[in-house]
N, C-alpha and C. Protein backbone atom coordinates (compact mmCIF):
# COMPACT_ATOMS: atom_id res chain seq x y z
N UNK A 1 57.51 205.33 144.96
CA UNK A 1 57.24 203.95 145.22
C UNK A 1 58.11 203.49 146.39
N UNK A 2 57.84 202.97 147.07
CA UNK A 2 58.23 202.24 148.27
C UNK A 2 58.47 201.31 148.00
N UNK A 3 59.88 200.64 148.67
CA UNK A 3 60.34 199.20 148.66
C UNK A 3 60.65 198.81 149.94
N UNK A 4 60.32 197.72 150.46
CA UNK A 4 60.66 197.15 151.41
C UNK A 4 61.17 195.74 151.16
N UNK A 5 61.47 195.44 149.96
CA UNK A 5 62.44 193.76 150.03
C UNK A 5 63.75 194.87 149.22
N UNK A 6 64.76 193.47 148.78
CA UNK A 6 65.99 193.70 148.19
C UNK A 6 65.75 193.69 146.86
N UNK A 7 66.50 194.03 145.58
CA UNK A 7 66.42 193.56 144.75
C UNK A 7 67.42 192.69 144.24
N UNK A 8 66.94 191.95 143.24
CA UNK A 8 67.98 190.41 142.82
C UNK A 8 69.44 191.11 142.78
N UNK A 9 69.29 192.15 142.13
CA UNK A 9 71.05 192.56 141.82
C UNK A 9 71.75 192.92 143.32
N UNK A 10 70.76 193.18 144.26
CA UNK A 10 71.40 193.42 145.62
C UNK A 10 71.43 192.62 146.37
N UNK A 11 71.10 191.45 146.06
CA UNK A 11 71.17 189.86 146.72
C UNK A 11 72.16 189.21 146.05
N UNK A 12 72.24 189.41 144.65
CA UNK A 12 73.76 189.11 144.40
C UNK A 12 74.93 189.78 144.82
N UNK A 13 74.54 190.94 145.08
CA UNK A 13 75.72 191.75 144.96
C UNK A 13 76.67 191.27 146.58
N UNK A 14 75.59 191.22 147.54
CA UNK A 14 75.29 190.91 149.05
C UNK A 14 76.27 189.09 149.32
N UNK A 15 75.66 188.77 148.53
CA UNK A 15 76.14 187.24 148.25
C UNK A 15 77.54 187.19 148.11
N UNK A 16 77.62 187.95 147.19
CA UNK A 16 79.37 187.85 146.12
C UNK A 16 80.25 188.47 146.88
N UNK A 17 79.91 189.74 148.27
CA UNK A 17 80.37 190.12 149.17
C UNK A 17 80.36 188.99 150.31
N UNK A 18 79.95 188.27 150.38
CA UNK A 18 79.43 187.35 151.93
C UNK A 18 80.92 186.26 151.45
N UNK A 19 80.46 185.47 150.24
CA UNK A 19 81.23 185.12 149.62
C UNK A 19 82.66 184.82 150.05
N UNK A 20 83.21 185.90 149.80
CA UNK A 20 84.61 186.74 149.27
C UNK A 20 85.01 186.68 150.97
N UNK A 21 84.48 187.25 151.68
CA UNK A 21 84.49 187.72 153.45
C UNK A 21 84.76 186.33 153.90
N UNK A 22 83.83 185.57 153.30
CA UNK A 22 84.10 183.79 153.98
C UNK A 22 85.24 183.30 153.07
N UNK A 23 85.73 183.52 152.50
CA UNK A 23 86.66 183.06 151.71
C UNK A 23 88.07 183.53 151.98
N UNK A 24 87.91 184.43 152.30
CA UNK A 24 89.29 185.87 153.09
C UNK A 24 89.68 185.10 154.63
N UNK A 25 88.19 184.69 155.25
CA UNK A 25 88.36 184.22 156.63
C UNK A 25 89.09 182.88 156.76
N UNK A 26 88.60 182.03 155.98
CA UNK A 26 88.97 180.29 155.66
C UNK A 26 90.54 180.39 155.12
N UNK A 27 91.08 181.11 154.32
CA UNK A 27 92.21 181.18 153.93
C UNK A 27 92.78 181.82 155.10
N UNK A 28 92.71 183.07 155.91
CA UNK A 28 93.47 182.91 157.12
C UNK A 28 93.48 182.00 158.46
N UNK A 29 92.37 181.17 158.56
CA UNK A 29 92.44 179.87 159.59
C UNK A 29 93.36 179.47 158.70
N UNK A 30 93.55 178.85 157.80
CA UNK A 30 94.95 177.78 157.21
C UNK A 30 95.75 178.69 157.64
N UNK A 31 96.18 179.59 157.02
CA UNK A 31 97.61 179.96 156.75
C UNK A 31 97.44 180.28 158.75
N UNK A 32 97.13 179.87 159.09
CA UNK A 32 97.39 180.52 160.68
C UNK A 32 97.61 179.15 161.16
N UNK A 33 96.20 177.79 161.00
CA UNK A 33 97.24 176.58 161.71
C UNK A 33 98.65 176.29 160.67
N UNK A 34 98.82 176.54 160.05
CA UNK A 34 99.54 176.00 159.06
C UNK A 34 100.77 176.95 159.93
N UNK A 35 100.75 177.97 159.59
CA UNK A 35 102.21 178.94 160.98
C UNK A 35 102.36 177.92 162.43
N UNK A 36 101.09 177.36 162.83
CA UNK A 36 101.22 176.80 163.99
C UNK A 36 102.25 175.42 163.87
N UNK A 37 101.65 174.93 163.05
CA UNK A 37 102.34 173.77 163.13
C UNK A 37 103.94 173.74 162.81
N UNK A 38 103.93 174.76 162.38
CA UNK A 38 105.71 174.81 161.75
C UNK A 38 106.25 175.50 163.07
N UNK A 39 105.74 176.43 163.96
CA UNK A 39 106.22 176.81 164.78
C UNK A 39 106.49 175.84 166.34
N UNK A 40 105.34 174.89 165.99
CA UNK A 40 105.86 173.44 166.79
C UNK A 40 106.66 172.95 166.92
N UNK A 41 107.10 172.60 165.21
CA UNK A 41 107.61 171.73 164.80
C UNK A 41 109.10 172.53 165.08
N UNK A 42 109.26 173.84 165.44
CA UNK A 42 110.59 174.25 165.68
C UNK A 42 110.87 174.76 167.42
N UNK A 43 109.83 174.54 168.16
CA UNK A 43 109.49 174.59 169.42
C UNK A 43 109.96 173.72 170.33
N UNK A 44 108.90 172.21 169.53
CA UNK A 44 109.85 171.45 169.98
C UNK A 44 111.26 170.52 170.18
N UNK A 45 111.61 170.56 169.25
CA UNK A 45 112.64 170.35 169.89
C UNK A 45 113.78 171.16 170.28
N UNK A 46 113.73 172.17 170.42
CA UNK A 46 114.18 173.21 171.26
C UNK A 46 114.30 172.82 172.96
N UNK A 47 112.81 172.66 172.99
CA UNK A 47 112.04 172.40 174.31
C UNK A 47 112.93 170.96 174.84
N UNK A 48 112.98 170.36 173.68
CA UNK A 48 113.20 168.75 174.29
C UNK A 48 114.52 168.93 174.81
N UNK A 49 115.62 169.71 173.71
CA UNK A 49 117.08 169.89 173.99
C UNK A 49 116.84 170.21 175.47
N UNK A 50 116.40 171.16 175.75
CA UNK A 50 116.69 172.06 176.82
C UNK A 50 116.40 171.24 178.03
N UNK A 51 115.49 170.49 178.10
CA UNK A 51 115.49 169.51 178.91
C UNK A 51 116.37 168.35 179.42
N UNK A 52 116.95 167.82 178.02
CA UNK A 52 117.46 166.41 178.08
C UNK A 52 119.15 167.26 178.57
N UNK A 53 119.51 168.40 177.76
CA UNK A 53 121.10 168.79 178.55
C UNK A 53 120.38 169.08 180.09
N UNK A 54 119.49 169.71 180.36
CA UNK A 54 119.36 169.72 181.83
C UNK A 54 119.62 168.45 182.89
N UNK A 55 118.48 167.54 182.34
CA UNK A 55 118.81 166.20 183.11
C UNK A 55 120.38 165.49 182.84
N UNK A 56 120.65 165.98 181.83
CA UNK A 56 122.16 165.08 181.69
C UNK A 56 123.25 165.95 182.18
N UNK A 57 123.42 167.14 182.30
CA UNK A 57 123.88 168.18 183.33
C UNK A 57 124.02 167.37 184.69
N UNK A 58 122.84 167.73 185.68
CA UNK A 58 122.49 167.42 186.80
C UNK A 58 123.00 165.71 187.16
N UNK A 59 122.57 164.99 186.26
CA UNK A 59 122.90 163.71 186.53
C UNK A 59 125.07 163.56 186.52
N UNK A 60 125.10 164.10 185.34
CA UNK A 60 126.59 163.68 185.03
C UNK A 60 127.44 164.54 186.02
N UNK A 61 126.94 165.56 186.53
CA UNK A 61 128.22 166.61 187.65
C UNK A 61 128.62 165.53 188.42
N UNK A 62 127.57 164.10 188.99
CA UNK A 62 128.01 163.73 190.01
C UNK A 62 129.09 162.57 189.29
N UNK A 63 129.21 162.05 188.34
CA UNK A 63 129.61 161.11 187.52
C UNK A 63 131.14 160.71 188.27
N UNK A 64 131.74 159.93 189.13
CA UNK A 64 132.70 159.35 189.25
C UNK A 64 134.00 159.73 188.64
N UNK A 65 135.03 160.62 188.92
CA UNK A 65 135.65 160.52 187.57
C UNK A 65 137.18 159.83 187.88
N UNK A 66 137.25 159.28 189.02
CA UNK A 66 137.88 157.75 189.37
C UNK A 66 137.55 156.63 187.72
N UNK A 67 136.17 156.26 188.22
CA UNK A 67 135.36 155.04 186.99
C UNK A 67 135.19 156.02 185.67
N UNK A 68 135.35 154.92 185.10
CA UNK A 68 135.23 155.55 183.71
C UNK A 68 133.75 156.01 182.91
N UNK A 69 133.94 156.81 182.53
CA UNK A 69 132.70 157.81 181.95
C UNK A 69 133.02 157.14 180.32
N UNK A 70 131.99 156.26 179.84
CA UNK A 70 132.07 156.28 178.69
C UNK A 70 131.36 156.31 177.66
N UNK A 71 131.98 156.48 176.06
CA UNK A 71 130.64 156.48 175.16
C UNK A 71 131.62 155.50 174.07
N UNK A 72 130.24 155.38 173.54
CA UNK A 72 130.46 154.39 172.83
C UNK A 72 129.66 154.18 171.44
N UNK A 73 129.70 154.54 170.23
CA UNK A 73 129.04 154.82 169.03
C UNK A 73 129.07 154.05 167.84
N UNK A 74 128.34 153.05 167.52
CA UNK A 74 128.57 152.00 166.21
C UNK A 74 127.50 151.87 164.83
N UNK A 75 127.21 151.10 164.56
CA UNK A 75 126.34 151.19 163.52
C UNK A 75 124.53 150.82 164.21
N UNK A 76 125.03 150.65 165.73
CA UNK A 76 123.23 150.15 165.80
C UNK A 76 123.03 151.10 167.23
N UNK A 77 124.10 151.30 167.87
CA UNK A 77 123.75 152.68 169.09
C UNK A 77 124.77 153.84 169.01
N UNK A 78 124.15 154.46 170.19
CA UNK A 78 125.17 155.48 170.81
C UNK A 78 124.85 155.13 171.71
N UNK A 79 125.77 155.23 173.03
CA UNK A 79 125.71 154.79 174.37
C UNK A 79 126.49 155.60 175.32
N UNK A 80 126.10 156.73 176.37
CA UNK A 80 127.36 156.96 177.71
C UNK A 80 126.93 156.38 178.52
N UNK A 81 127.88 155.77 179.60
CA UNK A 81 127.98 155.06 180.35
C UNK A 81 128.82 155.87 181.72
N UNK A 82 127.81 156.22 182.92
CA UNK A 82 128.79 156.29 184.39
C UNK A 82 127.98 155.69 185.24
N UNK A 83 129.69 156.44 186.48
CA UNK A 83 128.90 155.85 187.65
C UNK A 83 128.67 157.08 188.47
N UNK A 84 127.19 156.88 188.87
CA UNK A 84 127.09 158.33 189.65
C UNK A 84 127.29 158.00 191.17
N UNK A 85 127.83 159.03 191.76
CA UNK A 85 127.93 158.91 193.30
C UNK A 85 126.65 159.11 193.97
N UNK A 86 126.74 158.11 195.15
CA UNK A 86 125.43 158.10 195.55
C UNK A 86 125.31 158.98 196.65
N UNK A 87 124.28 159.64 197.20
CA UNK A 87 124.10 160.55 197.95
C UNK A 87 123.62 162.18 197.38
N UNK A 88 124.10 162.23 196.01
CA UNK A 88 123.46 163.58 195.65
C UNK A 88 122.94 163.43 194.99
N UNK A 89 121.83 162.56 194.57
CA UNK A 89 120.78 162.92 193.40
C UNK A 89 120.03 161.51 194.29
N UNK A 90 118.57 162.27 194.36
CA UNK A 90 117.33 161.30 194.66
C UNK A 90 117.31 160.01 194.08
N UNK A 91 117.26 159.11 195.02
CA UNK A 91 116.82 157.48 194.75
C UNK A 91 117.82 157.41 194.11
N UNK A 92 119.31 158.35 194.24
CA UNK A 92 120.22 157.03 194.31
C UNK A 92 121.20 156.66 195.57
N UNK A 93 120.99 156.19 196.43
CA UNK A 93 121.27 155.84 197.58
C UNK A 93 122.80 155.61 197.58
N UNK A 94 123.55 155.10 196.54
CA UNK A 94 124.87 154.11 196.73
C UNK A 94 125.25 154.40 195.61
N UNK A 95 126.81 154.22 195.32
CA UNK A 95 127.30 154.81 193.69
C UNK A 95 126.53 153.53 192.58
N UNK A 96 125.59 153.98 191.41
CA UNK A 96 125.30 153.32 190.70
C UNK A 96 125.72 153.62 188.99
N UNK A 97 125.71 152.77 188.37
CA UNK A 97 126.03 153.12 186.80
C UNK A 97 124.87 153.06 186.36
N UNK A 98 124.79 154.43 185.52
CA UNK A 98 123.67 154.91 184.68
C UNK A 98 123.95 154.84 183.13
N UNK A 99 122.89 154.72 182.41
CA UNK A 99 123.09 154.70 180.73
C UNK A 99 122.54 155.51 180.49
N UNK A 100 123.14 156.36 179.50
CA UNK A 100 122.26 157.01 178.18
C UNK A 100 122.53 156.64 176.83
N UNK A 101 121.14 155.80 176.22
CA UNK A 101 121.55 155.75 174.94
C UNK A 101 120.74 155.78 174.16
N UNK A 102 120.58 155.70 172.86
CA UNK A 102 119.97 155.55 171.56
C UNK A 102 120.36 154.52 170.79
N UNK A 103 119.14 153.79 170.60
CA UNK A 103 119.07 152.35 169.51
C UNK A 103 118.73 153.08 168.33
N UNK A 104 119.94 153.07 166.88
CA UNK A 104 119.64 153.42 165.81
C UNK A 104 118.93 152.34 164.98
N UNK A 105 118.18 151.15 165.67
CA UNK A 105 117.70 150.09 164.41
C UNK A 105 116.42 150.29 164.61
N UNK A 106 115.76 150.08 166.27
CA UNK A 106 114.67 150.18 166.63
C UNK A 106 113.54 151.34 166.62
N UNK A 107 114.21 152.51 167.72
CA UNK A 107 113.74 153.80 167.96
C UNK A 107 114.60 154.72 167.27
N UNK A 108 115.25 155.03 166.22
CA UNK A 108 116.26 155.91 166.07
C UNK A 108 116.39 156.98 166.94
N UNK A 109 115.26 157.51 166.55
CA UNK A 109 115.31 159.18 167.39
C UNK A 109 114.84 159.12 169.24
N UNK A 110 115.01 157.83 169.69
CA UNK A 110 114.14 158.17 171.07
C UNK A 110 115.78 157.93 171.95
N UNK A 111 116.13 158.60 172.73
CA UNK A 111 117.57 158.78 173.46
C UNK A 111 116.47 158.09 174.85
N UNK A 112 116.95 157.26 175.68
CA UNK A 112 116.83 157.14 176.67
C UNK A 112 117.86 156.98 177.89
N UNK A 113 116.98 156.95 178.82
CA UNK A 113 118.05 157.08 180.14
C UNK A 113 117.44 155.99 181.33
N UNK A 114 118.68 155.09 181.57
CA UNK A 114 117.85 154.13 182.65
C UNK A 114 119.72 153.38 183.13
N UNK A 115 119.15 152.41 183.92
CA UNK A 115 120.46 151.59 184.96
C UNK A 115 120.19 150.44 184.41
N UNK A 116 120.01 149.99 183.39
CA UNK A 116 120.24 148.74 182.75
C UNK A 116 120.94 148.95 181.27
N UNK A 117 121.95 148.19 180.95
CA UNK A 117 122.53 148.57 179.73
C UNK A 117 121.40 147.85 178.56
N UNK A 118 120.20 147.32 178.91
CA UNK A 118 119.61 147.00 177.62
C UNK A 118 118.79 147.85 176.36
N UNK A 119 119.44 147.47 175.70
CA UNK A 119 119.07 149.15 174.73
C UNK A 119 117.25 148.66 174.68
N UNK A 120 116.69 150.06 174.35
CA UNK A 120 115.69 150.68 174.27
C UNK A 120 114.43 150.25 175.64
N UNK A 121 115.13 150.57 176.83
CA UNK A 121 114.67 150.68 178.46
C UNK A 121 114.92 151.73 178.72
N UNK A 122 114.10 152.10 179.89
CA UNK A 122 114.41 152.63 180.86
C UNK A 122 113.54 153.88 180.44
N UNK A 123 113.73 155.36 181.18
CA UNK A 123 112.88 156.50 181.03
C UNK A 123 113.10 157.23 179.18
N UNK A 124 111.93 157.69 178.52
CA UNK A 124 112.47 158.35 177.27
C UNK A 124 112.44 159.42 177.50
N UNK A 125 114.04 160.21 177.24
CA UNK A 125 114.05 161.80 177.27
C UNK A 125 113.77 162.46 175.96
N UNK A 126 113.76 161.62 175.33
CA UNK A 126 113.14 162.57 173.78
C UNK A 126 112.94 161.42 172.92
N UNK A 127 112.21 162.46 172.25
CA UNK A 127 111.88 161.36 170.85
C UNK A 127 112.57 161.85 169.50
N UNK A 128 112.98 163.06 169.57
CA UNK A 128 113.92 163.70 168.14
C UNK A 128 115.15 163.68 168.05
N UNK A 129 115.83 162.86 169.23
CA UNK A 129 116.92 163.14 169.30
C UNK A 129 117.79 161.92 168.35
N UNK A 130 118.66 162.69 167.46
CA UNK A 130 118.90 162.21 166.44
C UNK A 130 120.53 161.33 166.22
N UNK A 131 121.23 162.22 167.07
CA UNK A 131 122.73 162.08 167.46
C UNK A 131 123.51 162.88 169.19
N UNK A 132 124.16 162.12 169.07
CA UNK A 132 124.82 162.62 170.49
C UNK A 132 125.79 161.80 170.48
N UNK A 133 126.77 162.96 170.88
CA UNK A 133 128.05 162.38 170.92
C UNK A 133 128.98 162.89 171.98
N UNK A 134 129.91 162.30 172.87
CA UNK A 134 130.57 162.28 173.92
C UNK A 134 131.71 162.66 173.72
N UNK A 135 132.78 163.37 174.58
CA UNK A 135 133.97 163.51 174.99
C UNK A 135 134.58 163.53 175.78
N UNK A 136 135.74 162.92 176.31
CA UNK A 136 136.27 163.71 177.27
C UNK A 136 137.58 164.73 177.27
N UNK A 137 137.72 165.50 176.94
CA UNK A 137 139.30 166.50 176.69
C UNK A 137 140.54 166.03 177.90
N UNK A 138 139.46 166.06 179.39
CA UNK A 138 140.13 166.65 180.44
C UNK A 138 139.74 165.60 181.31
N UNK A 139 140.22 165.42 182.38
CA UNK A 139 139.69 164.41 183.43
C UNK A 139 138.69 164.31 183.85
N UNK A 140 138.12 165.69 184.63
CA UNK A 140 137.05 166.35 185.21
C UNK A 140 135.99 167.10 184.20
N UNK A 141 136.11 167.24 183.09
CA UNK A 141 135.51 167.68 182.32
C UNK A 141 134.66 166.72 181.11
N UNK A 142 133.13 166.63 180.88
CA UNK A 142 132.72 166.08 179.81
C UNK A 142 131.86 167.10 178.80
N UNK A 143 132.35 166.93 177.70
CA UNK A 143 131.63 167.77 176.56
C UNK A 143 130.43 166.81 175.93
N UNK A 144 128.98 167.59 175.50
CA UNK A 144 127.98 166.86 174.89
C UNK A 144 127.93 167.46 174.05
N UNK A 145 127.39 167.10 173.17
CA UNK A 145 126.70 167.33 171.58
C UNK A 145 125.59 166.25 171.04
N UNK A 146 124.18 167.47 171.05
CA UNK A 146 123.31 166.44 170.90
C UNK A 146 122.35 167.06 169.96
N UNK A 147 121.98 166.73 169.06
CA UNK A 147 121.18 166.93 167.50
C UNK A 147 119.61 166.69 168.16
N UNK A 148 119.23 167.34 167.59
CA UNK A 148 117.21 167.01 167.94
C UNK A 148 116.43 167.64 166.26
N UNK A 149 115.67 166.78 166.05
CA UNK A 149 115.44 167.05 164.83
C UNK A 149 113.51 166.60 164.86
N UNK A 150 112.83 167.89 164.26
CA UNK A 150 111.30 167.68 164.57
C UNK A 150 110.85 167.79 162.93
N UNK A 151 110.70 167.35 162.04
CA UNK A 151 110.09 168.37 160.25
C UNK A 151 111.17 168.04 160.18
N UNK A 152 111.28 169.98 159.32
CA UNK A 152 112.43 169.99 159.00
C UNK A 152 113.03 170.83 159.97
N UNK A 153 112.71 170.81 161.00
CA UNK A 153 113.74 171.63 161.89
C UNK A 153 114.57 171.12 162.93
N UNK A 154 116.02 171.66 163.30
CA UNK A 154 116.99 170.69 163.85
C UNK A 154 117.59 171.39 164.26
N UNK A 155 118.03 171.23 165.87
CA UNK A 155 118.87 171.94 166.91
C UNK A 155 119.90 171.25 167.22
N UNK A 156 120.84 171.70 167.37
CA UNK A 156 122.58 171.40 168.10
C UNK A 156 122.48 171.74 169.24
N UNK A 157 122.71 171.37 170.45
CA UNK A 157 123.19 171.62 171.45
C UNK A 157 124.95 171.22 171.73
N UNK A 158 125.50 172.51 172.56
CA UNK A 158 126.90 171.80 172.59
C UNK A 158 126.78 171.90 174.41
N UNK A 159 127.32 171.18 175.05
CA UNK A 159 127.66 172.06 176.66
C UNK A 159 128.77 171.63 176.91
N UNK A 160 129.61 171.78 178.23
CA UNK A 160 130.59 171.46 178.67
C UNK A 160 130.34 171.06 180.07
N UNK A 161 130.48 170.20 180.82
CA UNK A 161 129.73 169.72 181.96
C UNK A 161 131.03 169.40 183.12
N UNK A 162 131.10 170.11 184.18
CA UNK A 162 132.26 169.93 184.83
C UNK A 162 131.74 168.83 186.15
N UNK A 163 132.40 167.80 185.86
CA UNK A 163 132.42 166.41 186.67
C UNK A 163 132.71 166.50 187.94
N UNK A 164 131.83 166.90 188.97
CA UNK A 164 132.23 166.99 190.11
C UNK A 164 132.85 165.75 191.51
N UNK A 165 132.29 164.77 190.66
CA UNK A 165 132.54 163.39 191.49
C UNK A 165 133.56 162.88 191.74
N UNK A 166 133.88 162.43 192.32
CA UNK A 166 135.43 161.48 193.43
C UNK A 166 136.11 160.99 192.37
C-alpha cells in the first residue's frame, strides 16, 4: 500500500518536535537580550568614567595653581571650582573659572561642567555619576575620585592629575 500523506501520530509527533525547537529558540532570545542588557548596564558606565576623567584631566592640567582649586561637598552638592589659564584649551581665550558639579536634590547622578556656579547648568558629563570627591596633597598636584553607578553596577575611578598652570 502506498502512502502519500502523514499519519496523525506523525503530525503529532512533527508538532511536539516544532514545538520544543520554538521553545529552545524563544528561551535563548531572552536569556541573550537579557546578557545584553546587564552587559550595558556594566559598559556603561565604564564608558562614561573614562570619558568624564578624560575631560577633567585635560581641562584641570591647565588649572591655575596660584588661584585656588577648590571642592566643596555638603548635603545638597559636590562642587570643584578653578581657574583655567587661557590660551591652552579651545574657546578659552583669557584665564576663566570653571565648575564641576553635582546637585544631590535635583539630578543626583548627572555631574556637570559649565562657567557659571549655578547648580544644575551648563554641559552634562554623565548621568551615573554618583560621587566625586577632590584633593589636594601637594600644590601642583590634584587627586579625583569619582563613583559611576548604572543597575547594579558601579565603577571607582581614582587619578592623580598634575596641575600644570602658573
Amino acid at each position: 500500500m502506498k502512502k502519500n500523506s502523514f499519519t496523525l501520530i506523525e503530525f503529532v509527533i512533527a508538532m511536539t518536535l516544532g514545538t520544543i525547537l520554538m521553545l529552545a529558540l524563544s528561551y535563548q532570545f531572552i536569556a541573550i537580550t537579557r546578557f545584553g542588557n546587564v552587559l550595558k548596564n556594566k559598559a556603561e558606565p565604564s564608558r562614561e568614567a573614562y570619558i568624564v576623567m578624560d575631560h577633567m584631566t585635560h581641562v584641570l592640567r591647565f588649572a591655575k595653581v596660584s588661584q585656588a582649586i577648590s571642592y566643596t561637598s555638603n548635603a545638597n552638592e559636590e562642587r570643584l571650582t578653578a581657574t583655567i589659564e587661557g590660551g591652552h584649551i579651545s574657546l578659552v581665550p583669557a584665564d576663566a573659572v570653571y565648575y564641576y558639579q553635582r546637585d544631590k536634590t535635583t539630578n543626583p547622578n548627572y555631574l556637570y561642567f559649565s562657567s557659571s556656579p549655578t547648580p544644575n547648568s551648563g554641559v552634562v558629563l554623565s548621568q551615573y555619576c554618583t560621587s566625586f570627591i577632590a584633593s589636594r596633597p601637594v600644590q601642583n598636584e590634584l587627586i579625583l575620585q569619582i563613583t559611576f553607578t548604572k543597575g547594579g553596577s558601579s565603577t571607582t575611578n581614582k587619578t592623580t592629575i598634575r596641575v600644570l598652570g602658573s
